[in-house]
C-alpha atoms as a PDB file:
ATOM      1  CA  UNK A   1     -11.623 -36.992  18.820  1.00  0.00           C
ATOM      2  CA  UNK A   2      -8.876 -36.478  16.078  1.00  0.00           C
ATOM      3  CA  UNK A   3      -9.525 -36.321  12.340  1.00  0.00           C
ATOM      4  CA  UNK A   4      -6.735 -37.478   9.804  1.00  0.00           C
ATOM      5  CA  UNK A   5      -7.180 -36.510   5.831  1.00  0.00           C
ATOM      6  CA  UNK A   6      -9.044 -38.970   3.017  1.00  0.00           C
ATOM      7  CA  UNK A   7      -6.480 -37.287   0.558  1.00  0.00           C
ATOM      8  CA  UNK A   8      -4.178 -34.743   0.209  1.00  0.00           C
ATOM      9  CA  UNK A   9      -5.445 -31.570  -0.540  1.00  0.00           C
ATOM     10  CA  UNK A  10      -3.025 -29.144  -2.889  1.00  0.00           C
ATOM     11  CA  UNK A  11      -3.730 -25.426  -3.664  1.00  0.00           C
ATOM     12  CA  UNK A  12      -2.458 -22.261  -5.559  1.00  0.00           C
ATOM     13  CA  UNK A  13      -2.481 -18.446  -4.862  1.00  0.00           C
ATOM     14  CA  UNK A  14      -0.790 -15.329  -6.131  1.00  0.00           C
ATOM     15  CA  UNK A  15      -0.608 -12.298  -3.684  1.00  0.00           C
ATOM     16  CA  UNK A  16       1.377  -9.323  -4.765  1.00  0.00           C
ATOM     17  CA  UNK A  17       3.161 -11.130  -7.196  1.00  0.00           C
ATOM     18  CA  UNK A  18       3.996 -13.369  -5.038  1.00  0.00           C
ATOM     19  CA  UNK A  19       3.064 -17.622  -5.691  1.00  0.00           C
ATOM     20  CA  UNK A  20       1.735 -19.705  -2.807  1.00  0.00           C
ATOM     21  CA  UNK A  21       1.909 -23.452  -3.210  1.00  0.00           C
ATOM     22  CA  UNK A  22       0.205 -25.394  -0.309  1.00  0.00           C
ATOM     23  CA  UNK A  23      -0.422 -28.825   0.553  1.00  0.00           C
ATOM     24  CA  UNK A  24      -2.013 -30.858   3.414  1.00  0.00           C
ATOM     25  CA  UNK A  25      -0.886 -34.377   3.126  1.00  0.00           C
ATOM     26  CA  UNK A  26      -0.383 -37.902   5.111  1.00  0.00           C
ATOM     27  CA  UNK A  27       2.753 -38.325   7.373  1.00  0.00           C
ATOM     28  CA  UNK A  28       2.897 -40.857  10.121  1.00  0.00           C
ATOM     29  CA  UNK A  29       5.760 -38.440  12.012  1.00  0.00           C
ATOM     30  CA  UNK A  30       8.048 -35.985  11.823  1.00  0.00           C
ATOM     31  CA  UNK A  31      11.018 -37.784   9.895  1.00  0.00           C
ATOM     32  CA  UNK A  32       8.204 -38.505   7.412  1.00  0.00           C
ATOM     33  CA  UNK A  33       7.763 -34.887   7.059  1.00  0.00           C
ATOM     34  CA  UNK A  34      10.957 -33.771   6.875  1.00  0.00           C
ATOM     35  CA  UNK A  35      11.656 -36.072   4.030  1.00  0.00           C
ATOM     36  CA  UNK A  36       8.546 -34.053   2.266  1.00  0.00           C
ATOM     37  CA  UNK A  37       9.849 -30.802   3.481  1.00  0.00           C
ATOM     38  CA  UNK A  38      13.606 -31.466   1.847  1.00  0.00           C
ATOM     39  CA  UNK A  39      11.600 -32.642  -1.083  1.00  0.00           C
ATOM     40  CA  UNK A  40      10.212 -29.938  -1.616  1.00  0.00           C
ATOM     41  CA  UNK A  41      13.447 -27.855  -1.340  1.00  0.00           C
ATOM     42  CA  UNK A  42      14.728 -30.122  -3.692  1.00  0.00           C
ATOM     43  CA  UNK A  43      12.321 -29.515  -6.196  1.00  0.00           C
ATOM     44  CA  UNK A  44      11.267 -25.644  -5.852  1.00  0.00           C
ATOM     45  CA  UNK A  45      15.064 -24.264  -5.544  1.00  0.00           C
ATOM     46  CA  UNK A  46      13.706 -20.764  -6.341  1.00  0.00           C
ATOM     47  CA  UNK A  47      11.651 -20.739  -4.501  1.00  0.00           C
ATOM     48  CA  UNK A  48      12.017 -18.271  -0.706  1.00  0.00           C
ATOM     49  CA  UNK A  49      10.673 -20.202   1.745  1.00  0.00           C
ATOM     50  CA  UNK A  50       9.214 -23.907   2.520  1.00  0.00           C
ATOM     51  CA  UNK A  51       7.558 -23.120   5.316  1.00  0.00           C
ATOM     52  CA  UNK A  52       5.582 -26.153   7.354  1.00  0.00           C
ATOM     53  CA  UNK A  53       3.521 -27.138  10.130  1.00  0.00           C
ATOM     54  CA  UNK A  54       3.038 -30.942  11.627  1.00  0.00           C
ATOM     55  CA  UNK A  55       0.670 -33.057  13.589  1.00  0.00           C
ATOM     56  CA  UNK A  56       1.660 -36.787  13.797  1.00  0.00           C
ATOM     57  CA  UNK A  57       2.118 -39.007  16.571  1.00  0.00           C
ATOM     58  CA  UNK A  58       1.816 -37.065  19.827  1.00  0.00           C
ATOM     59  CA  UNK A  59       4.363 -34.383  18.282  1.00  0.00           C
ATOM     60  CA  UNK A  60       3.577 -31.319  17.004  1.00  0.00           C
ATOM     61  CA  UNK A  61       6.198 -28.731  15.025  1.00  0.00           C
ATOM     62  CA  UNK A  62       6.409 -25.621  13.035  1.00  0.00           C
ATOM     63  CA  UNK A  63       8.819 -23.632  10.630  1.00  0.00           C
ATOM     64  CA  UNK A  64       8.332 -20.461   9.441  1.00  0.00           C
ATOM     65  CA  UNK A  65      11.756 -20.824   7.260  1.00  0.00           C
ATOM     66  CA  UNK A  66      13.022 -17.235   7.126  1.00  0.00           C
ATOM     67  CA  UNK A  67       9.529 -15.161   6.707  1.00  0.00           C
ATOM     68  CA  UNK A  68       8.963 -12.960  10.097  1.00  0.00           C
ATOM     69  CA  UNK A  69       8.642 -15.003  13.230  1.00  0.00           C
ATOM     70  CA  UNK A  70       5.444 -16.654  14.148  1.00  0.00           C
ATOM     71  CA  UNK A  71       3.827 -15.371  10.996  1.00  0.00           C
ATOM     72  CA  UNK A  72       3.667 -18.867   8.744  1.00  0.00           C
ATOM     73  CA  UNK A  73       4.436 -22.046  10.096  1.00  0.00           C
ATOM     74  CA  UNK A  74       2.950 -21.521  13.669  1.00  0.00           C
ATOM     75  CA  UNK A  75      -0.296 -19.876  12.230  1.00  0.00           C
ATOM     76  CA  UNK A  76      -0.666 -23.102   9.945  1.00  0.00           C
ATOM     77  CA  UNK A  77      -0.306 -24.815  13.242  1.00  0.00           C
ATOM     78  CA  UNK A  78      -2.884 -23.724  15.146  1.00  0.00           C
ATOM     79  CA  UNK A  79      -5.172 -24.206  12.130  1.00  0.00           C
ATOM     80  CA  UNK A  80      -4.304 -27.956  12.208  1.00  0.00           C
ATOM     81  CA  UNK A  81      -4.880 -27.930  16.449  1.00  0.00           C
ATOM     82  CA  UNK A  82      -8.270 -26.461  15.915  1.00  0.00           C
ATOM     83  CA  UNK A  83      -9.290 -29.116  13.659  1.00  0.00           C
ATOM     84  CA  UNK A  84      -7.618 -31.836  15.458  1.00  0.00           C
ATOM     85  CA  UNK A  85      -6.592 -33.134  12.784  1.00  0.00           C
ATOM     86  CA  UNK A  86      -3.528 -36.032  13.535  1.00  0.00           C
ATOM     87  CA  UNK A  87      -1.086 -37.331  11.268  1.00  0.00           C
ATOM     88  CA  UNK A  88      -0.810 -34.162   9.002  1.00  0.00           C
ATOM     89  CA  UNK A  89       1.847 -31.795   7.342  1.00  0.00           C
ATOM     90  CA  UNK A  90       0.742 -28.452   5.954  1.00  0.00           C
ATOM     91  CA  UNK A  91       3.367 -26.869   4.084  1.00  0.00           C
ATOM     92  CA  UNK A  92       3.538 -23.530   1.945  1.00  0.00           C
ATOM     93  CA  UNK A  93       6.085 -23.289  -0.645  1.00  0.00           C
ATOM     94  CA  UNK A  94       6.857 -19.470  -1.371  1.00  0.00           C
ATOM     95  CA  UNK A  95       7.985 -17.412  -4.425  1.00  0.00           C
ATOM     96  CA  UNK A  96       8.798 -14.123  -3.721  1.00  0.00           C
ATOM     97  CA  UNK A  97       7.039 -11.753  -5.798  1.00  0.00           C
ATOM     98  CA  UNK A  98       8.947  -8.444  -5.020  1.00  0.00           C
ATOM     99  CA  UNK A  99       6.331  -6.930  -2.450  1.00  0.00           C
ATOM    100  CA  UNK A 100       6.653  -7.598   1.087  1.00  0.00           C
ATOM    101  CA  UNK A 101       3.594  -9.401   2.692  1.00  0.00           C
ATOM    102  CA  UNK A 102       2.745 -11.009   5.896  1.00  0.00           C
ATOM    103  CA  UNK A 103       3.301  -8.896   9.538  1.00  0.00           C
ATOM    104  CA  UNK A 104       5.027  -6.197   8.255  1.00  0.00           C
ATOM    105  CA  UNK A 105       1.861  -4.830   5.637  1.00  0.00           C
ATOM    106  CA  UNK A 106      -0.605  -5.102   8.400  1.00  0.00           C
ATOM    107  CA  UNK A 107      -1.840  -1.911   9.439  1.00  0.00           C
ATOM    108  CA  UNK A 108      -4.849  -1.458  12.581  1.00  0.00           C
ATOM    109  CA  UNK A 109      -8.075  -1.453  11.900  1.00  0.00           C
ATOM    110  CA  UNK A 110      -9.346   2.041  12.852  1.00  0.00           C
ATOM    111  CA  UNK A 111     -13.345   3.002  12.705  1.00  0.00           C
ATOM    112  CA  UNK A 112     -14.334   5.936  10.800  1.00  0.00           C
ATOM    113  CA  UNK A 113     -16.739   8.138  12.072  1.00  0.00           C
ATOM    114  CA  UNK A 114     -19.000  10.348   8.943  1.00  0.00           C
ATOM    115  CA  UNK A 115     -19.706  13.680  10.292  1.00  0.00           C
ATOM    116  CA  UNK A 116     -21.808  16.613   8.530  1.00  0.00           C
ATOM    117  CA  UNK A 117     -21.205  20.193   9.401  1.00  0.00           C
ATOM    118  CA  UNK A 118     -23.024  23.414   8.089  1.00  0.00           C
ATOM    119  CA  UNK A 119     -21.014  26.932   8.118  1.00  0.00           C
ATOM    120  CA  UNK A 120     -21.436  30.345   7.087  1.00  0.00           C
ATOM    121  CA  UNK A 121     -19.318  30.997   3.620  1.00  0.00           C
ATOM    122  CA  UNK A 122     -16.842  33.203   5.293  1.00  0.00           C
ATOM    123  CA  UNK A 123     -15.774  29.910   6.903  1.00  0.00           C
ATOM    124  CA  UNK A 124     -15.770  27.776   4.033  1.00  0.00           C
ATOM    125  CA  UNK A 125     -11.756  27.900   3.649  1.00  0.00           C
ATOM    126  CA  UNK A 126     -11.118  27.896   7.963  1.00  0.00           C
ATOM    127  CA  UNK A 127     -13.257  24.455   7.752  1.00  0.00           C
ATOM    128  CA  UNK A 128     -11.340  22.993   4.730  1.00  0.00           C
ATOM    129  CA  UNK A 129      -7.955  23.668   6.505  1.00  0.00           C
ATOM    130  CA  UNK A 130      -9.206  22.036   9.944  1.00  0.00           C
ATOM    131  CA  UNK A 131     -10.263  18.986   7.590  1.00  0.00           C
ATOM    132  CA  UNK A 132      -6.672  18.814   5.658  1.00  0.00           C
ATOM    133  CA  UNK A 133      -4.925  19.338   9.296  1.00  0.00           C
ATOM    134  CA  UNK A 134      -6.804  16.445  10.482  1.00  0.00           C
ATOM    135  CA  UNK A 135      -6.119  14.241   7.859  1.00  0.00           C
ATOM    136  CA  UNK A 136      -9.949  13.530   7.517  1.00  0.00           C
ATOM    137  CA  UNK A 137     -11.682  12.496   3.975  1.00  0.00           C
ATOM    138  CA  UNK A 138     -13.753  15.025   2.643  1.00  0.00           C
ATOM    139  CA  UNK A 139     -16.850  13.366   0.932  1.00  0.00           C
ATOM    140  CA  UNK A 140     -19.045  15.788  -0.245  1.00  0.00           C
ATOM    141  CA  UNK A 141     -19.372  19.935  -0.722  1.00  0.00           C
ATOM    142  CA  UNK A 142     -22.595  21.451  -1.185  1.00  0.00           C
ATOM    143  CA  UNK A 143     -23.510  25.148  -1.181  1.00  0.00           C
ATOM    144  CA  UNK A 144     -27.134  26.673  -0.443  1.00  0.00           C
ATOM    145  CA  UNK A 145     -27.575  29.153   2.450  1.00  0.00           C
ATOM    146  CA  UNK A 146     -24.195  27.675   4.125  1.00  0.00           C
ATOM    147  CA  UNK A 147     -21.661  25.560   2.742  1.00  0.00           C
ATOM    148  CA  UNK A 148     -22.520  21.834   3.459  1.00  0.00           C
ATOM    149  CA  UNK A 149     -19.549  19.294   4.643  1.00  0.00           C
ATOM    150  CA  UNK A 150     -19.392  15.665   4.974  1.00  0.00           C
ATOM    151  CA  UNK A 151     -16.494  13.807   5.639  1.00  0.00           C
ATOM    152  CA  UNK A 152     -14.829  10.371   7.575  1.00  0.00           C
ATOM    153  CA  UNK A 153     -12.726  10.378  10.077  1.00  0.00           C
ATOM    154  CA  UNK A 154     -10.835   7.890  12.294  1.00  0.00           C
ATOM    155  CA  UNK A 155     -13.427   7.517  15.143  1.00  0.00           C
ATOM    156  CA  UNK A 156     -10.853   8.318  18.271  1.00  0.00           C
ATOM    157  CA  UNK A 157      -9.856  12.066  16.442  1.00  0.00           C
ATOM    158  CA  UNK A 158     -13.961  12.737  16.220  1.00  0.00           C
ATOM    159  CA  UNK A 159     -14.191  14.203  19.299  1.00  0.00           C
ATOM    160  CA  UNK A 160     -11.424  16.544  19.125  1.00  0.00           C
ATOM    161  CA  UNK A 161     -12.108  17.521  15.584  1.00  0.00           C
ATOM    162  CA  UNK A 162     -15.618  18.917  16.510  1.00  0.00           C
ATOM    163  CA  UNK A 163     -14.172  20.907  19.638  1.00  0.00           C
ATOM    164  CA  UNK A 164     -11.282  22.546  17.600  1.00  0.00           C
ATOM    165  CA  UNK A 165     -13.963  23.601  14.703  1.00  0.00           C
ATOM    166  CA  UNK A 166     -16.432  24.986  17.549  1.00  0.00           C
ATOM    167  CA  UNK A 167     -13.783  26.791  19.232  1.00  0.00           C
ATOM    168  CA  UNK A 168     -12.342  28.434  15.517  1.00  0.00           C
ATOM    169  CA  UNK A 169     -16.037  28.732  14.384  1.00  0.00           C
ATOM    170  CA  UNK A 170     -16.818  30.471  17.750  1.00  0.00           C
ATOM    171  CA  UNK A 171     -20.453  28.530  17.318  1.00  0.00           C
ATOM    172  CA  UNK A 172     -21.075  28.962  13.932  1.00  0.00           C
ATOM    173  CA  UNK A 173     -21.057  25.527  12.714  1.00  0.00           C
ATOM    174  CA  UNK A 174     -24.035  23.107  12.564  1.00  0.00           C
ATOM    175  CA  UNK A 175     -23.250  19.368  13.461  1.00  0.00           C
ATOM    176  CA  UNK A 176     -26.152  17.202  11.939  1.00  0.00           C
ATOM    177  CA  UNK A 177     -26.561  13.611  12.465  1.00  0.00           C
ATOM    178  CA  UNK A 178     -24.622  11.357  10.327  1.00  0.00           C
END
């Protein structure tokens, strides 16, 4: 069953220096909402982008208005499909705030795995330089009979990391439970 708005709904954000304006209002189809979208060009001339997406009378659009393909208007989009809501623009007007945003700043989502190792003093500095070569984050030193490690690293390198310090270590190192 589809769902249509009481009222329009308005909202601000800054990200980055950058300024957000959206809206989900009313239209009864997509000449309607073009008339909004110009508009809005008309009255935010600074502004980057107007980007949009529309559900109204069987049709169904989206513009992402210059910012990286399928990163705006069809995300928008598929929030409006999921609520099935009919008879609806969403637009985002955009001020550019200097810092790129959107597809290109994403970055994977790696787990980190927290290891603790034990070693003799004499291979204190062999264990710091497999950590630094690794690119792992060393949390915490502690000396007492050995020197005490604890550090993060990306999940998918653990493995290898605790075979190359074995193998330099020749068996000297202590792997506790994290």
């Amino acid at each position: 069953m589809p769902f249509t708005l009481a009222a329009p709904q308005h909202s601000e954000l800054l990200v980055k220096k950058s300024r957000f304006i959206g809206c989900v209002q009313l239209v009864a189809d997509r000449a309607a909402a073009q008339a909004v979208v110009d508009a809005l060009r008309s009255a935010h001339p600074g502004a980057a982008h107007v980007c949009w997406a529309l559900m109204a009378g069987g049709q169904s659009a989206a513009n992402d208005d210059g910012e990286p393909g399928g990163t705006a208007g069809r995300p928008m989009l598929e929030v409006l499909r999921h609520h099935e809501l009919e008879g609806v623009l969403a637009t985002v007007v955009r001020y550019f705030g200097g810092i790129k945003l959107g597809a290109g700043g994403l970055v994977p989502l790696v787990r980190q795995r927290s290891l603790q190792c034990a070693v003799p003093y004499a291979l204190e500095g062999l264990l710091r330089r497999e950590i630094a070569s690794a690119g792992a984050t060393l949390v915490q030193v502690s000396h007492d009979s050995m020197v005490h490690f604890s550090l993060t690293l990306p999940e998918p390198e653990a493995a290898g990391f605790i075979a190359r310090v074995d193998d330099a270590a020749q068996g000297r190192a202590v792997w506790q439970q994290a």
